[in-house]
C-alpha atoms as a PDB file:
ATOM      1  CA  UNK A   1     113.760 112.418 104.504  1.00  0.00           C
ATOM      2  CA  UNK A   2     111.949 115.296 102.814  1.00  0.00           C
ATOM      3  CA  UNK A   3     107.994 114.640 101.719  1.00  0.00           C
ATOM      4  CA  UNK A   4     107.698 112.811  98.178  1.00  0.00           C
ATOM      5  CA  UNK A   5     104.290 113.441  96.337  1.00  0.00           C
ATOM      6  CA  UNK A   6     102.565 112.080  93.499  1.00  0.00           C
ATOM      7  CA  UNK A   7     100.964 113.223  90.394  1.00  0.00           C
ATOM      8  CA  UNK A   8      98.786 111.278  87.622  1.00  0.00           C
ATOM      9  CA  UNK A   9      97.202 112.671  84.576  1.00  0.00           C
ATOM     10  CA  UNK A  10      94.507 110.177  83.999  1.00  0.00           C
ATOM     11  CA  UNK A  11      94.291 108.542  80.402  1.00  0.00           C
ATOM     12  CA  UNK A  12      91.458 105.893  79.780  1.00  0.00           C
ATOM     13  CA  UNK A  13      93.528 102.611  80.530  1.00  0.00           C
ATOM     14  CA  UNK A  14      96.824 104.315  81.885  1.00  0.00           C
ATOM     15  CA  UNK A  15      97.798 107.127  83.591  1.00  0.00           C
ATOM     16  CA  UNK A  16     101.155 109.323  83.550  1.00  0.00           C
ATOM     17  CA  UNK A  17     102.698 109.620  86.878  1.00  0.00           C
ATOM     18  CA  UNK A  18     105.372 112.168  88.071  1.00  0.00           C
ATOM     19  CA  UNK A  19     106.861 111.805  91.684  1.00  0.00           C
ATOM     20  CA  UNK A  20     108.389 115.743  93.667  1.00  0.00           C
ATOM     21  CA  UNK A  21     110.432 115.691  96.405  1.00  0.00           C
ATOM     22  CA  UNK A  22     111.395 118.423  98.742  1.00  0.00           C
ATOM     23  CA  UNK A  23     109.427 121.555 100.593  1.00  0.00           C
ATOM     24  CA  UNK A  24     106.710 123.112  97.693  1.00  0.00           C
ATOM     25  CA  UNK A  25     108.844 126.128  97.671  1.00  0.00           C
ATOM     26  CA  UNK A  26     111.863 124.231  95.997  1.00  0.00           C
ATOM     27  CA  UNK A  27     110.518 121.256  94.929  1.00  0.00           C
ATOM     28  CA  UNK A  28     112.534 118.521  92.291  1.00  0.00           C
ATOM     29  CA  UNK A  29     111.566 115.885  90.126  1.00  0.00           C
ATOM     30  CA  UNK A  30     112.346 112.099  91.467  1.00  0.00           C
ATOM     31  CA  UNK A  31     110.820 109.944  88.493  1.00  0.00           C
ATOM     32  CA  UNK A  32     108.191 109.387  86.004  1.00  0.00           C
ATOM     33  CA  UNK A  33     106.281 106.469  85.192  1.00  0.00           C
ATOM     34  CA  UNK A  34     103.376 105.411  83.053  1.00  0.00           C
ATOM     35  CA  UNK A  35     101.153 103.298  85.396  1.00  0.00           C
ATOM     36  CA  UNK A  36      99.037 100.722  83.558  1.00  0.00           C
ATOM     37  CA  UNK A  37      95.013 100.972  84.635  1.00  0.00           C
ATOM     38  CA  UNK A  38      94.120  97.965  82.770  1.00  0.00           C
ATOM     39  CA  UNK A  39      95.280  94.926  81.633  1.00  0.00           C
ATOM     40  CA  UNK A  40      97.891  94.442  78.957  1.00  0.00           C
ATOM     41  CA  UNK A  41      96.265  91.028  77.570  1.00  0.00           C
ATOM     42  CA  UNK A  42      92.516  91.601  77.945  1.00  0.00           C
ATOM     43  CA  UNK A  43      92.425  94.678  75.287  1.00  0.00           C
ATOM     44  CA  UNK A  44      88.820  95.482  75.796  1.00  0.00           C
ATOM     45  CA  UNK A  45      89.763  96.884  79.837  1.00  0.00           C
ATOM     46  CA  UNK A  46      91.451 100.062  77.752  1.00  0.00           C
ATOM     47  CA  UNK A  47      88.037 101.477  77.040  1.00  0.00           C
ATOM     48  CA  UNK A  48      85.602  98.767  78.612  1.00  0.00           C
ATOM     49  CA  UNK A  49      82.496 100.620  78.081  1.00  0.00           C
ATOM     50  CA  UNK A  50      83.567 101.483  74.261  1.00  0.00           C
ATOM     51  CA  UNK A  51      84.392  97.663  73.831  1.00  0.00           C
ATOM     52  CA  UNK A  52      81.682  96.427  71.178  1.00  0.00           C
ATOM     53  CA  UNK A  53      79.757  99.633  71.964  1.00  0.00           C
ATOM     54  CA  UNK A  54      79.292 100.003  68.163  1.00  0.00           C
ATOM     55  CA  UNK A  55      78.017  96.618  67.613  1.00  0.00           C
ATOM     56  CA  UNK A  56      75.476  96.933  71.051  1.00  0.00           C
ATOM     57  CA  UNK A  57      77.288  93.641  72.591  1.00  0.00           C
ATOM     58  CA  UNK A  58      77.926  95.548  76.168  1.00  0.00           C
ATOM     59  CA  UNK A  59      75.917  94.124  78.374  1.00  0.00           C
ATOM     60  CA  UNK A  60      76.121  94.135  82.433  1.00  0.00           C
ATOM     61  CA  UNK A  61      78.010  91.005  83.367  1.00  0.00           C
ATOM     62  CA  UNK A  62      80.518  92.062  80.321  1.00  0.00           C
ATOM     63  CA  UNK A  63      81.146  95.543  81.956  1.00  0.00           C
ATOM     64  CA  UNK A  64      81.111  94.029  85.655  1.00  0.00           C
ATOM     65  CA  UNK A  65      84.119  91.079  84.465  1.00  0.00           C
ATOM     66  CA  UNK A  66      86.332  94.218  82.793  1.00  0.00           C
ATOM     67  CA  UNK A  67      85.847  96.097  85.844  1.00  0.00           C
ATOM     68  CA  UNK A  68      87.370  93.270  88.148  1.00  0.00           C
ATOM     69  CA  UNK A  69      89.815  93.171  85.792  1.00  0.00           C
ATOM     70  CA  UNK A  70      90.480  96.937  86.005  1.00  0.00           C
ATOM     71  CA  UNK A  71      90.389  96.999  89.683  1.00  0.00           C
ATOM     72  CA  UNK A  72      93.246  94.335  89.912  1.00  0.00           C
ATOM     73  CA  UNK A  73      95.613  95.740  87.375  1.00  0.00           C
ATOM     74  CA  UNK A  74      95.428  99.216  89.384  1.00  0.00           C
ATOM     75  CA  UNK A  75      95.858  97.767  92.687  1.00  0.00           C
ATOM     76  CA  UNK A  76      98.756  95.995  90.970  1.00  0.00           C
ATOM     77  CA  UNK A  77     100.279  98.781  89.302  1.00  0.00           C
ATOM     78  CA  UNK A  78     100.090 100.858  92.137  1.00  0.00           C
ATOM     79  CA  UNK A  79     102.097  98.296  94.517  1.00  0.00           C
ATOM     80  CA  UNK A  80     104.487  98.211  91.797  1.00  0.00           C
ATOM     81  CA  UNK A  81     104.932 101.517  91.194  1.00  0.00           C
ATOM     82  CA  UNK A  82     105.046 102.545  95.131  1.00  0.00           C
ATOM     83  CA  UNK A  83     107.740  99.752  95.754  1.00  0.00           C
ATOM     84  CA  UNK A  84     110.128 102.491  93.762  1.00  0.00           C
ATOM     85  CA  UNK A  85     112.805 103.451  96.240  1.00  0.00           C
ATOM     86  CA  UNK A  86     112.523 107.018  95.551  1.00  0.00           C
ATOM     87  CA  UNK A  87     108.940 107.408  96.489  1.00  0.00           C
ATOM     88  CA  UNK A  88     109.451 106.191  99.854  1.00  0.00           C
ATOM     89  CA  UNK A  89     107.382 109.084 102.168  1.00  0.00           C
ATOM     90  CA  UNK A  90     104.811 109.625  99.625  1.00  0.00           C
ATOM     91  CA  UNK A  91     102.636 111.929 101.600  1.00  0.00           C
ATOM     92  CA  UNK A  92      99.970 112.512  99.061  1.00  0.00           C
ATOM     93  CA  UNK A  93      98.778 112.811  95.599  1.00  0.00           C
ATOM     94  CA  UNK A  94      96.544 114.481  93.223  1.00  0.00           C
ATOM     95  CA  UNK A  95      95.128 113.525  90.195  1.00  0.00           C
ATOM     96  CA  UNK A  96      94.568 115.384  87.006  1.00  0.00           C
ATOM     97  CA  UNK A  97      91.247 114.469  85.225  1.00  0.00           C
ATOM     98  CA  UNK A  98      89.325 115.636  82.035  1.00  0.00           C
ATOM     99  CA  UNK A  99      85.758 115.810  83.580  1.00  0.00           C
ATOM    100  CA  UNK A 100      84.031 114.801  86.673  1.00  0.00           C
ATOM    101  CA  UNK A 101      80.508 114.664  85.296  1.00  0.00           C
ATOM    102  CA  UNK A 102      78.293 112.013  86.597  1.00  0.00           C
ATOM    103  CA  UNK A 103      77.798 109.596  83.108  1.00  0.00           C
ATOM    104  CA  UNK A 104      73.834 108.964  83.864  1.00  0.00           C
ATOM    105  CA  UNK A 105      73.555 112.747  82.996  1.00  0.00           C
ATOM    106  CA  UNK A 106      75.256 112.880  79.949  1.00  0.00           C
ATOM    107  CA  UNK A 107      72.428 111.823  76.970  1.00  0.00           C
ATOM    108  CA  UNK A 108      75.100 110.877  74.537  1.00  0.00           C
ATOM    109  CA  UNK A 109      75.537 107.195  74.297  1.00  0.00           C
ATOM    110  CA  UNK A 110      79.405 107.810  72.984  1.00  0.00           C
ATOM    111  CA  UNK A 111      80.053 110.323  75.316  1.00  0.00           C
ATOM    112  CA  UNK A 112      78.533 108.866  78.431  1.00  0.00           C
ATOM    113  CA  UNK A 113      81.146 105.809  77.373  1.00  0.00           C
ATOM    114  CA  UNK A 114      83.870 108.105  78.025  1.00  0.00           C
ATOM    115  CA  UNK A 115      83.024 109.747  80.641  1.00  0.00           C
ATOM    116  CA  UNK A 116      82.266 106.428  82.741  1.00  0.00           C
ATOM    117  CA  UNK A 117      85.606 105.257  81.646  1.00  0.00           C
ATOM    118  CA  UNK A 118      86.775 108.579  83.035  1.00  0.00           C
ATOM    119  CA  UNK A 119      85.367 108.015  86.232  1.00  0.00           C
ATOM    120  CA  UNK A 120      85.898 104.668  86.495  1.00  0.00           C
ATOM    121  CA  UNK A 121      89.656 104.940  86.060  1.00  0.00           C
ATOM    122  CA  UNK A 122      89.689 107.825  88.046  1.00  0.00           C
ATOM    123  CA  UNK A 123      87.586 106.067  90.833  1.00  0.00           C
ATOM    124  CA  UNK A 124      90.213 102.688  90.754  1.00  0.00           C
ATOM    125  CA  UNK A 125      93.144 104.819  90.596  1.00  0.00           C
ATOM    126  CA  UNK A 126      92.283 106.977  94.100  1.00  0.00           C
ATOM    127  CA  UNK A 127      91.282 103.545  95.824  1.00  0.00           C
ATOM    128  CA  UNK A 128      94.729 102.218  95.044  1.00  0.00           C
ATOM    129  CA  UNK A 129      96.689 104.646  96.253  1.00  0.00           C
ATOM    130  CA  UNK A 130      94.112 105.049  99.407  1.00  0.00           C
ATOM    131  CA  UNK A 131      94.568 101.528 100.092  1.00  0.00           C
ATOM    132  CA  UNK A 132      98.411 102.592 100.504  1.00  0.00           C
ATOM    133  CA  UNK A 133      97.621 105.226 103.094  1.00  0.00           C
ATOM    134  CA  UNK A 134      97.655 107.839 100.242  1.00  0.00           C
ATOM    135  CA  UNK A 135      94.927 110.622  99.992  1.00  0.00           C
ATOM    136  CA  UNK A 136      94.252 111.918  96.777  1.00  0.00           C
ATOM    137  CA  UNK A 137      92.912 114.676  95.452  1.00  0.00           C
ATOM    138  CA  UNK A 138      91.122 115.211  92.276  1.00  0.00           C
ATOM    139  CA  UNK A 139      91.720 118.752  89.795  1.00  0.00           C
ATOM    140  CA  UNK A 140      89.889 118.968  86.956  1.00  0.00           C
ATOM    141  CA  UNK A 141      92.393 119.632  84.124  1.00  0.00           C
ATOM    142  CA  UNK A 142      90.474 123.021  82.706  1.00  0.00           C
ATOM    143  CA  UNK A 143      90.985 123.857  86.301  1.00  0.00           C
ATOM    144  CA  UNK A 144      94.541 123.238  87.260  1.00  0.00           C
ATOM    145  CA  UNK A 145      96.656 126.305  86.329  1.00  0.00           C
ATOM    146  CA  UNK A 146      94.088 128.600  88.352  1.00  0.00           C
ATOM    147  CA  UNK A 147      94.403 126.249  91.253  1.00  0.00           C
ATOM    148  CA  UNK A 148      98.228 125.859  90.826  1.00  0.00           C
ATOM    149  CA  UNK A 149      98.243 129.540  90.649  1.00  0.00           C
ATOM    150  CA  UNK A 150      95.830 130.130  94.110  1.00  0.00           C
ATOM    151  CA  UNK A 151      97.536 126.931  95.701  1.00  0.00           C
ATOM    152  CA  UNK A 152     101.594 127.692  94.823  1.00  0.00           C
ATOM    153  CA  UNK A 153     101.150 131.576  95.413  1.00  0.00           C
ATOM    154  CA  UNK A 154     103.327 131.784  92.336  1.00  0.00           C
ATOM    155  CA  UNK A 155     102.138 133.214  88.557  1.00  0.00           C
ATOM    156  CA  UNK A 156     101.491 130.936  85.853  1.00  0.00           C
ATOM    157  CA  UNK A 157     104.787 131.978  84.196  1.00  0.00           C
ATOM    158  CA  UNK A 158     106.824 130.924  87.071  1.00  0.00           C
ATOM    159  CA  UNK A 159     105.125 127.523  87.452  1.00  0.00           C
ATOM    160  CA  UNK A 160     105.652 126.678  83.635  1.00  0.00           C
ATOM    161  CA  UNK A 161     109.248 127.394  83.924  1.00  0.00           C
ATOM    162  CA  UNK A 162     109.559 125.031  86.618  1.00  0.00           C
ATOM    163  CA  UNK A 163     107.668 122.436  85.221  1.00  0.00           C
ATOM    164  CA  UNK A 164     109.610 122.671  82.369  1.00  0.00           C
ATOM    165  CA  UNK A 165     113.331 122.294  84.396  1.00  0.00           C
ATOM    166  CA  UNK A 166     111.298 119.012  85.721  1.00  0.00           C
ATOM    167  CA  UNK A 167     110.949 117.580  81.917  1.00  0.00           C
ATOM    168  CA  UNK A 168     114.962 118.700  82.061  1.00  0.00           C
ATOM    169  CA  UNK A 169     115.848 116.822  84.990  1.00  0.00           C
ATOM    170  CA  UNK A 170     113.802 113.743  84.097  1.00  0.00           C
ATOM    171  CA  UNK A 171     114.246 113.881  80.114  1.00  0.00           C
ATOM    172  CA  UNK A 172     111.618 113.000  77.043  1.00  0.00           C
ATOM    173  CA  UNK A 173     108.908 113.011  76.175  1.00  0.00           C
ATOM    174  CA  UNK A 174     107.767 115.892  78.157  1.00  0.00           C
ATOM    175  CA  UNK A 175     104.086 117.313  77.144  1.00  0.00           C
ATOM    176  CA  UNK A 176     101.309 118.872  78.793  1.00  0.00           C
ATOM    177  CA  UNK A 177     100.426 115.482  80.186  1.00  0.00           C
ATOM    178  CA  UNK A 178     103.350 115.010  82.068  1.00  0.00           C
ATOM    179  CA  UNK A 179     103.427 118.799  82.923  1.00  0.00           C
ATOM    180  CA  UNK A 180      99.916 118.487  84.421  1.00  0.00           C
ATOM    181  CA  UNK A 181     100.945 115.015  86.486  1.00  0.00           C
ATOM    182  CA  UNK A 182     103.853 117.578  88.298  1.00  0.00           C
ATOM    183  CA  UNK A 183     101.641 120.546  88.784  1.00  0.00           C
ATOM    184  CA  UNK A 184      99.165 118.041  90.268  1.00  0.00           C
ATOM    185  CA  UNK A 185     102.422 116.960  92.456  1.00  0.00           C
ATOM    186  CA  UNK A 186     103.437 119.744  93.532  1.00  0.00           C
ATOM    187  CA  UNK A 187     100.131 121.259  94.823  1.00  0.00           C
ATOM    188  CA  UNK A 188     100.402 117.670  96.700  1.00  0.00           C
ATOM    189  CA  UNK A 189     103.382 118.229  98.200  1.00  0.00           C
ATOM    190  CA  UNK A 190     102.081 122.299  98.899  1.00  0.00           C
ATOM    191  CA  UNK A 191      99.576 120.940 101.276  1.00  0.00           C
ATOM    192  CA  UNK A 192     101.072 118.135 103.032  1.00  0.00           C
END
C-alpha cells in the first residue's frame, strides 16, 4: 500500500483534518474530517482558559478538570478517526498552528488565554497521534507556504492548484483551513 499522511489545522476545541495518499510527487486526497479536541457536553473545554475569564472564576483545579477532559476527548477522537479504513499506513503528520509562543510571555491576560488554548490543543493533539506511533510535526501557519515551497520543490502557484483539485476530489466546504491541513499533509508524506 502506498504511505497515507495526515494534516490538521488546529482550531481551539477542534481541528480540520485532511488524509494524502501516494508518493509526494503525485499525491491524492483520501478524506477529510473535523476531529473534535474537546468535549461536546462540557462547553467550557472549547476555550477552557476563556471559560469565566471575564468574570475572574478560573482558578487552577477548574483549568486542571477541563484539561483531563481535553486530554480524553483527543485521545478519543484520534482512535476514532485512525480506525478509518483509508488511513491505514499513516506514516506521519503535521500540524498547522497559529502561534507557538510560550503563554507566560505574553502580558495580555486575553491573549495569553488564547495562546495557552493554542498550545494546549496543539500539545494534546501531537500526544494522540504519538501515542499511535505517529510523529508529528508542527508549521506555523504564517510559515507554511515558504516551507511547502522549500519542502515540495514546487512554486506556490503549483501547490495551490493542487490543493485546490484536493477540495475537488473531496467536495465542500473547502477554505484556507482545509487547504492548510493538505499542505501540512503533503509535506508529511514528502518526508516519510
Amino acid at each position: 500500500m502506498t504511505p497515507v499522511a495526515l494534516g490538521f489545522r488546529v482550531k481551539s476545541g477542534y481541528a480540520i483534518a485532511v488524509a494524502l495518499r501516494g508518493p509526494a510527487s503525485a499525491p491524492f486526497a483520501v478524506a477529510r474530517h473535523v476531529v473534535e479536541l474537546s468535549d461536546p457536553d462540557a462547553a467550557d473545554t472549547r476555550q477552557p482558559y476563556h471559560d469565566g475569564f471575564y468574570t475572574h472564576e478560573v482558578d487552577a483545579r477548574t483549568i486542571a478538570r477541563r484539561v483531563r477532559i481535553i486530554e480524553r476527548a483527543a485521545k478519543r477522537s484520534v482512535a476514532a478517526l485512525l480506525k478509518d479504513g483509508r488511513l491505514v499506513e499513516c506514516r506521519g503528520a503535521g500540524l498547522v498552528v497559529g502561534s507557538v509562543i510560550d503563554p507566560a510571555k505574553v502580558g495580555n491576560p486575553h491573549i495569553r488565554a488564547h495562546a495557552s488554548e493554542g498550545r494546549l490543543f496543539r500539545t494534546v493533539l501531537e500526544s494522540a497521534l504519538r501515542s499511535h506511533g505517529i510523529g508529528c510535526e508542527v508549521i506555523v501557519e504564517k510559515q507554511l507556504a515558504a516551507k511547502a515551497a522549500a519542502g515540495l520543490e514546487r512554486r506556490d502557484s503549483e501547490i495551490k492548484k493542487v490543493l485546490a483539485g484536493f477540495g475537488k476530489t473531496l467536495g465542500g466546504p473547502w477554505r484556507a483551513d482545509e487547504k492548510a491541513a493538505a499542505a501540512a499533509a503533503w509535506l508529511a508524506l514528502s518526508s516519510n
